[in-house]
Protein backbone atom coordinates (compact mmCIF):
# COMPACT_ATOMS: atom_id res chain seq x y z
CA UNK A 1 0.00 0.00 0.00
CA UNK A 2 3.07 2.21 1.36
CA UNK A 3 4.38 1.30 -2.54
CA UNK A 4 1.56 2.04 -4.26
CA UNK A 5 1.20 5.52 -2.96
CA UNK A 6 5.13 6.37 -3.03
CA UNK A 7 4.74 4.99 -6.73
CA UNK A 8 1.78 7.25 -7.25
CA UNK A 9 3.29 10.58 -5.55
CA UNK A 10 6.31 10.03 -7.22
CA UNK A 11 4.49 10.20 -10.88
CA UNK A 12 2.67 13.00 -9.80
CA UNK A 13 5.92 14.79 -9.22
CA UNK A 14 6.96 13.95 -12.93
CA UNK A 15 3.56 15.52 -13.76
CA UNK A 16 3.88 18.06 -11.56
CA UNK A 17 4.25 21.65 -13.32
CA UNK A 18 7.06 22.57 -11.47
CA UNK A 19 9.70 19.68 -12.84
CA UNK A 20 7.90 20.33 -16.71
CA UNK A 21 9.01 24.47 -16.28
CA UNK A 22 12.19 23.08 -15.15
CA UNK A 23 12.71 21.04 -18.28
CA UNK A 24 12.44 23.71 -20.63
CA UNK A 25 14.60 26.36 -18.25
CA UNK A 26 17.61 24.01 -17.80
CA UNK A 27 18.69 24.31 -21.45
CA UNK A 28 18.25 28.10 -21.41
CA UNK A 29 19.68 28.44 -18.43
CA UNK A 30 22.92 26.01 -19.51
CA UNK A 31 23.32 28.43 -22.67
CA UNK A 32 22.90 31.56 -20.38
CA UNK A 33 25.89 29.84 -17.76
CA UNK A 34 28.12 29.30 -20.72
CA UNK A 35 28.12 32.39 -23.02
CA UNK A 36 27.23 34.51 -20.52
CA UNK A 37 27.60 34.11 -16.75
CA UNK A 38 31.02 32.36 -16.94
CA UNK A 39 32.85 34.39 -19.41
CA UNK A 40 31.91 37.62 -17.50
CA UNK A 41 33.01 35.89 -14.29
CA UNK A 42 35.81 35.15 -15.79
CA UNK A 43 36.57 38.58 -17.21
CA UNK A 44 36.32 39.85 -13.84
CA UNK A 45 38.96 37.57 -12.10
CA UNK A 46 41.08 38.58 -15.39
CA UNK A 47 40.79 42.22 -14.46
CA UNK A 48 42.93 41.91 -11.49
CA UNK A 49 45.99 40.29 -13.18
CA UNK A 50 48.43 40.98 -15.59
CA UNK A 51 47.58 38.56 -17.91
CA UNK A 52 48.89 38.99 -21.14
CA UNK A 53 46.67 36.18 -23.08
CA UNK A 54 49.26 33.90 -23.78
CA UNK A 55 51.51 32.80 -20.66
CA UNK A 56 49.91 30.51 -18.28
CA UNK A 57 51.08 32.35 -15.51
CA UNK A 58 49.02 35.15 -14.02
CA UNK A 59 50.35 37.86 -11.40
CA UNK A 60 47.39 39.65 -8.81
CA UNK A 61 47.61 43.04 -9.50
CA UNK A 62 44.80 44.06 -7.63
CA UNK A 63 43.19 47.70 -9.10
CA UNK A 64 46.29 48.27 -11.06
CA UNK A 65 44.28 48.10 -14.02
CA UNK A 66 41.57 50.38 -13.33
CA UNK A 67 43.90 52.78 -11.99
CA UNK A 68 46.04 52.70 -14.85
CA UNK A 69 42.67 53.14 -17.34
CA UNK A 70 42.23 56.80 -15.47
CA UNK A 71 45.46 58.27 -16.46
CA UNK A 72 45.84 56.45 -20.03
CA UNK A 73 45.24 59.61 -22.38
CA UNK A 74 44.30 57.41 -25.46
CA UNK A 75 41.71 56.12 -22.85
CA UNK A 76 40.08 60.01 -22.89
CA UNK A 77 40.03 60.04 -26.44
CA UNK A 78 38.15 57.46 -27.44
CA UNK A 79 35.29 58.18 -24.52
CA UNK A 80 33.95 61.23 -26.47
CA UNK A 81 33.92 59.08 -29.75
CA UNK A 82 31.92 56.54 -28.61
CA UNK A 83 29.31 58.96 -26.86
CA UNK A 84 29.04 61.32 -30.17
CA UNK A 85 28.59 57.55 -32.11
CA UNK A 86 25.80 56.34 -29.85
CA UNK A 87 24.39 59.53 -29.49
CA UNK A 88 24.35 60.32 -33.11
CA UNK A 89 23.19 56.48 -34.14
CA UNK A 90 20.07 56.00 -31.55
CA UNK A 91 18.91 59.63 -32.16
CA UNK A 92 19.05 58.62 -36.13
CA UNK A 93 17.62 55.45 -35.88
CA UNK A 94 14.77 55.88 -33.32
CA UNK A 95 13.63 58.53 -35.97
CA UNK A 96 14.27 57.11 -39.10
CA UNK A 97 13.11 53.81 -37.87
CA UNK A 98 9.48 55.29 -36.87
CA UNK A 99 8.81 56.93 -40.23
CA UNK A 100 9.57 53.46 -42.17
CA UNK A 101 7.14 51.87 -39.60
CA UNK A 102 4.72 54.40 -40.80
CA UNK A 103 5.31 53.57 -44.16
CA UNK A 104 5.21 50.02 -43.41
CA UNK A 105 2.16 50.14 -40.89
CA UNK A 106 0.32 51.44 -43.92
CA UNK A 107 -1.72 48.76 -46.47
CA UNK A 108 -1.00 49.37 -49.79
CA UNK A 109 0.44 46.85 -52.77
CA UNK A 110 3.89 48.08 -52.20
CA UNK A 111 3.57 47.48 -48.32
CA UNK A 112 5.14 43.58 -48.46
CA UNK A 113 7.94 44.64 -51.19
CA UNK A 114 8.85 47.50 -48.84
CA UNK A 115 8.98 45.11 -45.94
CA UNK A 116 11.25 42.72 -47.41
CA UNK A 117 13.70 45.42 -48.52
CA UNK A 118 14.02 47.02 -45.44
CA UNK A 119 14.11 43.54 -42.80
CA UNK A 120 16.63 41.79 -45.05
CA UNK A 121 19.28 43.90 -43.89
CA UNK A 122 18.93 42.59 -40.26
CA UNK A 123 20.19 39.09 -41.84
CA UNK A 124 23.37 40.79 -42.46
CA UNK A 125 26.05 40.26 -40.51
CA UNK A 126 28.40 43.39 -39.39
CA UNK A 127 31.59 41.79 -41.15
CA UNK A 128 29.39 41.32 -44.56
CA UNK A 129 27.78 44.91 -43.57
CA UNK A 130 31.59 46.07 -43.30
CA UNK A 131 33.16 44.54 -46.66
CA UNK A 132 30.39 45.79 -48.83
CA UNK A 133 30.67 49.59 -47.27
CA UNK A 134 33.85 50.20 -47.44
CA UNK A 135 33.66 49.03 -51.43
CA UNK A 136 31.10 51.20 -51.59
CA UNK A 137 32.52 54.49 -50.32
CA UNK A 138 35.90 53.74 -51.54
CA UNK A 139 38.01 56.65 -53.06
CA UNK A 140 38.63 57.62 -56.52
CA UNK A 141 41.91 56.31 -58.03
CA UNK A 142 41.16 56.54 -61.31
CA UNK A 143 38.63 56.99 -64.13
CA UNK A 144 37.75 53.62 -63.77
CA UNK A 145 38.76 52.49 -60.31
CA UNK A 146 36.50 54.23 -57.37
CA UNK A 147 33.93 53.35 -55.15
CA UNK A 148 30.10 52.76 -55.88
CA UNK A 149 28.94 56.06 -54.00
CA UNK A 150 31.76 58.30 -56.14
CA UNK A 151 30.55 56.47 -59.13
CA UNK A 152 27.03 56.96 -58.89
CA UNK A 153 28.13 60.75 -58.22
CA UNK A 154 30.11 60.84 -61.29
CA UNK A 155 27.16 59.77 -63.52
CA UNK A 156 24.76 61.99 -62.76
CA UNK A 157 27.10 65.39 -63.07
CA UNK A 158 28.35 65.28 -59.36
CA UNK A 159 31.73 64.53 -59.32
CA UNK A 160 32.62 67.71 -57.74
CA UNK A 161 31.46 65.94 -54.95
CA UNK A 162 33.56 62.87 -55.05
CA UNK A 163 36.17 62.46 -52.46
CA UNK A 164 37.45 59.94 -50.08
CA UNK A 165 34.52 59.28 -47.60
CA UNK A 166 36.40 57.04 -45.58
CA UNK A 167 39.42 59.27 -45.10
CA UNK A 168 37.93 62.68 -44.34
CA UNK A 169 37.56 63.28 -40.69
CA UNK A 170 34.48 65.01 -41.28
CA UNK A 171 32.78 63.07 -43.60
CA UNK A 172 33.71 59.84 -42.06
CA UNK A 173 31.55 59.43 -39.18
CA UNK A 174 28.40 60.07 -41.18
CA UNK A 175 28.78 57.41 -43.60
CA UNK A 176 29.47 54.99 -40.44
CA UNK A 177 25.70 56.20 -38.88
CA UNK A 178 24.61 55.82 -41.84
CA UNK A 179 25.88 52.73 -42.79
CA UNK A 180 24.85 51.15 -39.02
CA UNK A 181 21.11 52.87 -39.91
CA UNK A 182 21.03 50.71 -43.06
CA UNK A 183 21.84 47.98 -41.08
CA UNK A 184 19.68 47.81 -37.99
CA UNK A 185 16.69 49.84 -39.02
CA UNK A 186 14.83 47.17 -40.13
CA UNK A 187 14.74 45.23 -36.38
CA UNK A 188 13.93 48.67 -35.21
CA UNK A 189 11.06 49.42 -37.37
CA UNK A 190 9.98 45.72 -36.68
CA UNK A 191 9.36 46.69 -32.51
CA UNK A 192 7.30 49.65 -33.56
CA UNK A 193 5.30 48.04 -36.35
CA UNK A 194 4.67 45.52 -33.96
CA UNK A 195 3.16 48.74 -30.98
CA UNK A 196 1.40 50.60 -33.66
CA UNK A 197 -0.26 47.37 -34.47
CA UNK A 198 -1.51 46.78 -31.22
CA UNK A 199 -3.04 50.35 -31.16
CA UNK A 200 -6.86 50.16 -31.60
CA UNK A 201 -7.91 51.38 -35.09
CA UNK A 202 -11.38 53.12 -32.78
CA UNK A 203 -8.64 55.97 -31.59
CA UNK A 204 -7.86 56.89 -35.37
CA UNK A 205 -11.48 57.08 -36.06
CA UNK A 206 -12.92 59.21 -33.42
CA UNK A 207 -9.56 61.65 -34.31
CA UNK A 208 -10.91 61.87 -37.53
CA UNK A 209 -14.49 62.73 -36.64
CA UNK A 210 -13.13 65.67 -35.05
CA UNK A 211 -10.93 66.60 -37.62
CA UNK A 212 -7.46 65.38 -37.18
CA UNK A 213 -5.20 64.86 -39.65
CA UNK A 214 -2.80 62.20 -40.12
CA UNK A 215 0.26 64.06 -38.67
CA UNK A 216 -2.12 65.61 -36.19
CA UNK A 217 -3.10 61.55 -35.59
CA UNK A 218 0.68 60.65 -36.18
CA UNK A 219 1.53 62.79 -33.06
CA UNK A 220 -0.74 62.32 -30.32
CA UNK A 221 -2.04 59.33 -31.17
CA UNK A 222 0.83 56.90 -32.66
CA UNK A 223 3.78 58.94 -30.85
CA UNK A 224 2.53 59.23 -27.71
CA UNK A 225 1.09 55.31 -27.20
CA UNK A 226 4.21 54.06 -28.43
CA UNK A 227 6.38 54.03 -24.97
CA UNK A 228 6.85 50.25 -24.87
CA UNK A 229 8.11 49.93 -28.31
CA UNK A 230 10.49 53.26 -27.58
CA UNK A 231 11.89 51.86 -24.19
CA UNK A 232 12.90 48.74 -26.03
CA UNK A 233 14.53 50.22 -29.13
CA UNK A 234 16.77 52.83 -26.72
CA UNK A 235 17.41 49.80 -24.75
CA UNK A 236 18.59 47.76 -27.64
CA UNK A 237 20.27 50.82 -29.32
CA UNK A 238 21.92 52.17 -26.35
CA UNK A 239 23.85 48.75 -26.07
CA UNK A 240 24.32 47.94 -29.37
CA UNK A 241 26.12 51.21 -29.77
CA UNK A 242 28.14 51.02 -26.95
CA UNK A 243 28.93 47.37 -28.05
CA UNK A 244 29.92 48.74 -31.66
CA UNK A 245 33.45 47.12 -33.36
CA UNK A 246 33.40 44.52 -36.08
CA UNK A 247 31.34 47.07 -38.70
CA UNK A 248 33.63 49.60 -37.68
CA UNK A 249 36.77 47.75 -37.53
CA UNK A 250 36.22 46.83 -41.11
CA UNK A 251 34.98 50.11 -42.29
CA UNK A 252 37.70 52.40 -41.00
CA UNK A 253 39.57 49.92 -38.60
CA UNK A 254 39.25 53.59 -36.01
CA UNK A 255 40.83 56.35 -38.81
CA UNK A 256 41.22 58.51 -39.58
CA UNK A 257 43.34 59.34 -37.04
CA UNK A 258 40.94 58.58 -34.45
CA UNK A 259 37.98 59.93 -35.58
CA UNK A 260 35.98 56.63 -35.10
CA UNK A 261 38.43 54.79 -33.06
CA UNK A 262 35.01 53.37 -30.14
CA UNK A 263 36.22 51.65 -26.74
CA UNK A 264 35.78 48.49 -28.24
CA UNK A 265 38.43 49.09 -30.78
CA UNK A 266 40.98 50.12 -28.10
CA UNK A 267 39.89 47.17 -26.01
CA UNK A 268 40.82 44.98 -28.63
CA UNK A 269 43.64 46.59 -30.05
CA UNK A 270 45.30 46.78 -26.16
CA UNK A 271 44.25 42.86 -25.49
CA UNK A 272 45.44 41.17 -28.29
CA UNK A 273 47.52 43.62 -30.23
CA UNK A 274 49.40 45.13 -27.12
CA UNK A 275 49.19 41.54 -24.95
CA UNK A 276 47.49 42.92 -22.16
CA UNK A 277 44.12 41.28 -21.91
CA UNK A 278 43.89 42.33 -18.14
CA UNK A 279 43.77 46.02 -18.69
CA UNK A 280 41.24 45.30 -21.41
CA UNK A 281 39.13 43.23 -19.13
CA UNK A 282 38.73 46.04 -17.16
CA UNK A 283 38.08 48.29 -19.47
CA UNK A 284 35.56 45.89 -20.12
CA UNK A 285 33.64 45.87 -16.50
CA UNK A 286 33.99 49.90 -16.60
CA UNK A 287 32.15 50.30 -19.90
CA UNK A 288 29.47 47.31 -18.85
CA UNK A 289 28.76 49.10 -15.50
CA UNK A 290 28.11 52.37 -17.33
CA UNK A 291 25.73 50.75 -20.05
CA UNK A 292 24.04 49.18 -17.25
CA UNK A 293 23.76 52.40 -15.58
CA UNK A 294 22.66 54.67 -18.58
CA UNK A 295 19.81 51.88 -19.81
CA UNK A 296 18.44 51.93 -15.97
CA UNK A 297 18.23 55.30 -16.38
CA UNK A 298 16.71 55.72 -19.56
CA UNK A 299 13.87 52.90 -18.10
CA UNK A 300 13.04 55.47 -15.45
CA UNK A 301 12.90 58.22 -17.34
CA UNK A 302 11.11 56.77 -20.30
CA UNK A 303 8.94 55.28 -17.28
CA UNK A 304 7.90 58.40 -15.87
CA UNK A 305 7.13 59.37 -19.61
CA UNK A 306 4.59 56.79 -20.14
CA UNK A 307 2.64 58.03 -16.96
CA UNK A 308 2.61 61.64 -17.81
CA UNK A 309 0.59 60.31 -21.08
């Protein structure tokens, strides 16, 4: 009888909904351990040594390295860089990316033609995204060796405005946005098509009974019931930006100069070019902490937006 029951309770357990939630977390959670949890564990021992990447030996240097990140001038030049990049990239694509879901949000024949052009671009990785750029803005050598973008200048009666896109300090920056805009609008536009969706159609018609227009509706309607879909793209953005290095590194690989050299570039270029893979760990945690940080501060603020509405 004793059997029977411990039989029966234990198959109940099996049942239970408890052990079935933990059959579909354990795999998540074993992928979230392994690319995640331990490599940033790991970064952090890292951070207090002097490991250069290669010698199996490792010296405790305690907060050598973040010291040392504090009077590093190269350090203070690439900090402004990176803030004018994410800056200038999130402010472009959080606008840009809101008038394509517009465009997209709207049903016309065009609408699924229009969709496919601009969400193929999120299937492209940054390397491919930084190879096909940098062929495209490419310099003119000659008559018939320059880039696409000088070409396409050329043949319509612009070559006046030809020049080296990559290589001009002020120029080159733009074309970077521009080129990460090209790239990641699509999965931006995507999060606010998917809001706007959600919106009930009854809001757009009463606005139109009174007399609204569709910017008039486009503003106060669309805009302003759009805070989930904004939180998330700054979110995403914010990171992203601050994350920024294989497009770039291809693109301009940080010239010129350092116009575009980002703190991932000089992370990577002082871990594995200059062997020091402790001071780059902590340059690491430092610009983690602050992303962490700035997107708990956008949540609030973008918070308190969304009850003022």
């Amino acid at each position: 009888m004793n059997s029977v029951k411990k039989r029966k309770s234990f198959k109940d357990f099996l049942t239970s909904d408890g052990v079935a939630q933990a059959v579909f977390l354990i795999p998540a959670y074993t992928i979230f351990t392994l690319l995640f949890f331990i490599p940033v564990l790991t970064s952090v021992y890292y951070s207090f040594t002097d490991w250069n990447g290669i010698s199996k030996e490792t010296n405790w240097v305690w907060f050598k390295n973040y010291a040392a990140m504090f009077t590093n001038p190269d350090i203070f030049n690439t900090i402004p860089v990176t803030i004018y990049y994410a800056v200038l990239n999130s402010v472009c694509l959080i606008f840009i990316a809101f008038f394509v879901a517009l465009m997209l949000n709207r049903k016309s024949r065009i609408t699924t033609p229009l969709r496919i052009c601009f969400f193929l671009p999120m299937l492209v990785s940054g390397i491919i995204v930084g190879f096909l750029f940098k062929e495209i803005y490419s310099p003119v050598i000659s008559d018939e060796n320059m880039g696409t973008l000088n070409r396409l200048l050329t043949l319509v009666g612009l070559k006046g405005l030809t020049q080296n896109w990559l290589g001009n300090k002020y120029t080159v920056m733009i074309v970077v946005v521009l080129t990460g805009v090209w790239n990641q609008v699509g999965q931006t536009a995507l999060i606010y098509l998917a809001n706007m969706q959600s919106i009930p159609k009854e809001l757009y018609e009463a606005a139109t009974i009174d007399g609204a227009g569709y910017w008039k509706q486009t503003y106060h309607i669309t805009w302003k019931l759009i805070s989930p879909s904004l939180r998330i793209n700054l979110i995403l953005l914010i990171i992203n930006s601050l994350k920024a290095y294989d497009m770039i590194s291809l693109l301009t690989g940080g010239g010129p100069g350092t116009a575009t050299k980002v703190i991932n570039l000089w992370i990577v270029e002082r871990s594995i070019g200059g062997y020091e893979v402790g001071l780059g760990c902590a340059m690491s945690m430092v610009v983690t902490i602050f992303a962490f940080v700035l997107v708990t501060v956008t949540q609030k603020l973008l918070a308190n937006r969304g009850a003022t509405e």
